[in-house]
C-alpha atoms as a PDB file:
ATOM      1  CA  UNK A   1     118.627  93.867  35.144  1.00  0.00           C
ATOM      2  CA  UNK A   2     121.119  90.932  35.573  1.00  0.00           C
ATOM      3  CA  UNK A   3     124.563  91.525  35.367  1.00  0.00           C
ATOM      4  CA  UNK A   4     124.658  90.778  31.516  1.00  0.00           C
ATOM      5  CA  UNK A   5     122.556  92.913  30.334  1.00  0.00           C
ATOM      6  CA  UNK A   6     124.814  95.771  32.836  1.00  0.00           C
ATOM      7  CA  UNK A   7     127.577  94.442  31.081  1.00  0.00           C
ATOM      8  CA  UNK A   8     126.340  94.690  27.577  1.00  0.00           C
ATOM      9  CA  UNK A   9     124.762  98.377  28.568  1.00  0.00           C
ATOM     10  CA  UNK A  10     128.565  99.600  29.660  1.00  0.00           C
ATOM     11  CA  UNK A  11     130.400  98.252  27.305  1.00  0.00           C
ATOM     12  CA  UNK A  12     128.281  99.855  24.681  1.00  0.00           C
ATOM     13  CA  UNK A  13     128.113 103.187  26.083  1.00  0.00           C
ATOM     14  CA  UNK A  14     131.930 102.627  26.593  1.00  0.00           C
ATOM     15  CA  UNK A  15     132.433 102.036  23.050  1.00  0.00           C
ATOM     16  CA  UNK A  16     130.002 105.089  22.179  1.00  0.00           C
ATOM     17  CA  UNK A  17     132.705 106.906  24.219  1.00  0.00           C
ATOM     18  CA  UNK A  18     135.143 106.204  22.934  1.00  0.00           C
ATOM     19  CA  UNK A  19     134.576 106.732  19.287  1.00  0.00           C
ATOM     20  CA  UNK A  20     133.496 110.148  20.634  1.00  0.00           C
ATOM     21  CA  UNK A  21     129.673 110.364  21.848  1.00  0.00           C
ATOM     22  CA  UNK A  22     127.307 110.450  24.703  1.00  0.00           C
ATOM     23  CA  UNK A  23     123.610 109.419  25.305  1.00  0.00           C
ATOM     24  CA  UNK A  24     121.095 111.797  27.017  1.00  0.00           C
ATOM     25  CA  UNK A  25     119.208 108.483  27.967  1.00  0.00           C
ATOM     26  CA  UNK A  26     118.399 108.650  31.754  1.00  0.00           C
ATOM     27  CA  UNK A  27     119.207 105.517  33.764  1.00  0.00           C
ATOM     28  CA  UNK A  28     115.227 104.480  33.080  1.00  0.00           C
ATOM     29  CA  UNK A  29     115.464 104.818  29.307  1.00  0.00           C
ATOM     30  CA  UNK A  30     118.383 102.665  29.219  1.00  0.00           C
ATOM     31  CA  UNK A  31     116.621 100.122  31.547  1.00  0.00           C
ATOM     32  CA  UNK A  32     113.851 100.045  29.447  1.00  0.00           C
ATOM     33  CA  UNK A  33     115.648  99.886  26.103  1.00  0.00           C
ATOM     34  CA  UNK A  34     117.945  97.242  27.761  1.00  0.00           C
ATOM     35  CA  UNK A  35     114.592  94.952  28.871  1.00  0.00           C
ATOM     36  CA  UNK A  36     113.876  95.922  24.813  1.00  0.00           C
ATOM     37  CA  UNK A  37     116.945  94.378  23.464  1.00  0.00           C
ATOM     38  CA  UNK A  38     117.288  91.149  25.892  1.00  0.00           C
ATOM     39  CA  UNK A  39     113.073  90.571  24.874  1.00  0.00           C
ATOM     40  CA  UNK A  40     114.273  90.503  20.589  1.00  0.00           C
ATOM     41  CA  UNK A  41     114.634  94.344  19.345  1.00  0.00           C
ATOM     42  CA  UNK A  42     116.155  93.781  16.192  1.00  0.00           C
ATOM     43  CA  UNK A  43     119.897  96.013  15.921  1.00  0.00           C
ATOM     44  CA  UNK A  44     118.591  98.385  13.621  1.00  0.00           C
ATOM     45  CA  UNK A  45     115.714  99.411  15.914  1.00  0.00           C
ATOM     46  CA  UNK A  46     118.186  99.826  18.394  1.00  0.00           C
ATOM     47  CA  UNK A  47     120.493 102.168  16.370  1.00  0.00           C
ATOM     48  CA  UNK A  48     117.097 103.864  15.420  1.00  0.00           C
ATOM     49  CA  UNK A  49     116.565 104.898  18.878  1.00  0.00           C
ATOM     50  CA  UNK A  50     120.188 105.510  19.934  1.00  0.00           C
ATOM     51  CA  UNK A  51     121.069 107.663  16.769  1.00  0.00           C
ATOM     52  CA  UNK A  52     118.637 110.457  17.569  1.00  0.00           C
ATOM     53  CA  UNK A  53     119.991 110.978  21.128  1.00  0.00           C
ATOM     54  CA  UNK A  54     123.894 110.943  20.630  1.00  0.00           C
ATOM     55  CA  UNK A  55     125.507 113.971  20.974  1.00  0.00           C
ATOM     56  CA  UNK A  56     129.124 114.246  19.707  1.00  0.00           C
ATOM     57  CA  UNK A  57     131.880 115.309  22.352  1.00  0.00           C
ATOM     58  CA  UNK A  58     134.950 116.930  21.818  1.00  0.00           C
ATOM     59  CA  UNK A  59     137.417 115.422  20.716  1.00  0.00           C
ATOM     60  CA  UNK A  60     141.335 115.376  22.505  1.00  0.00           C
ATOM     61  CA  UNK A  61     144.509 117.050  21.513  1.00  0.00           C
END
């Protein structure tokens, strides 16, 4: 994976973070949905297969 698509793949799990969720991806799902995205999966496939594995953290004080 170059470093643009390691880029792309922190900043959105950042972001995720931030707004209060995780993925329970492992390292090889997110390589291979990475290699998914760079090769033309459409955003709403992607947020099909992200939505079902979020889990919502707690939030702060």
């Amino acid at each position: 994976m170059d470093g643009h698509k390691r880029i792309a793949l922190v900043v959105a799990l950042t972001f995720l973070e931030l707004n209060g969720y995780v993925t329970d991806l492992s390292e090889d799902e997110l390589f291979e949905l990475m290699l998914d995205i760079s090769s033309g999966l459409a955003p709403t496939e992607v947020a099909s297969r992200l939505r079902p594995r979020l889990t919502q953290i707690n939030a702060g004080p």
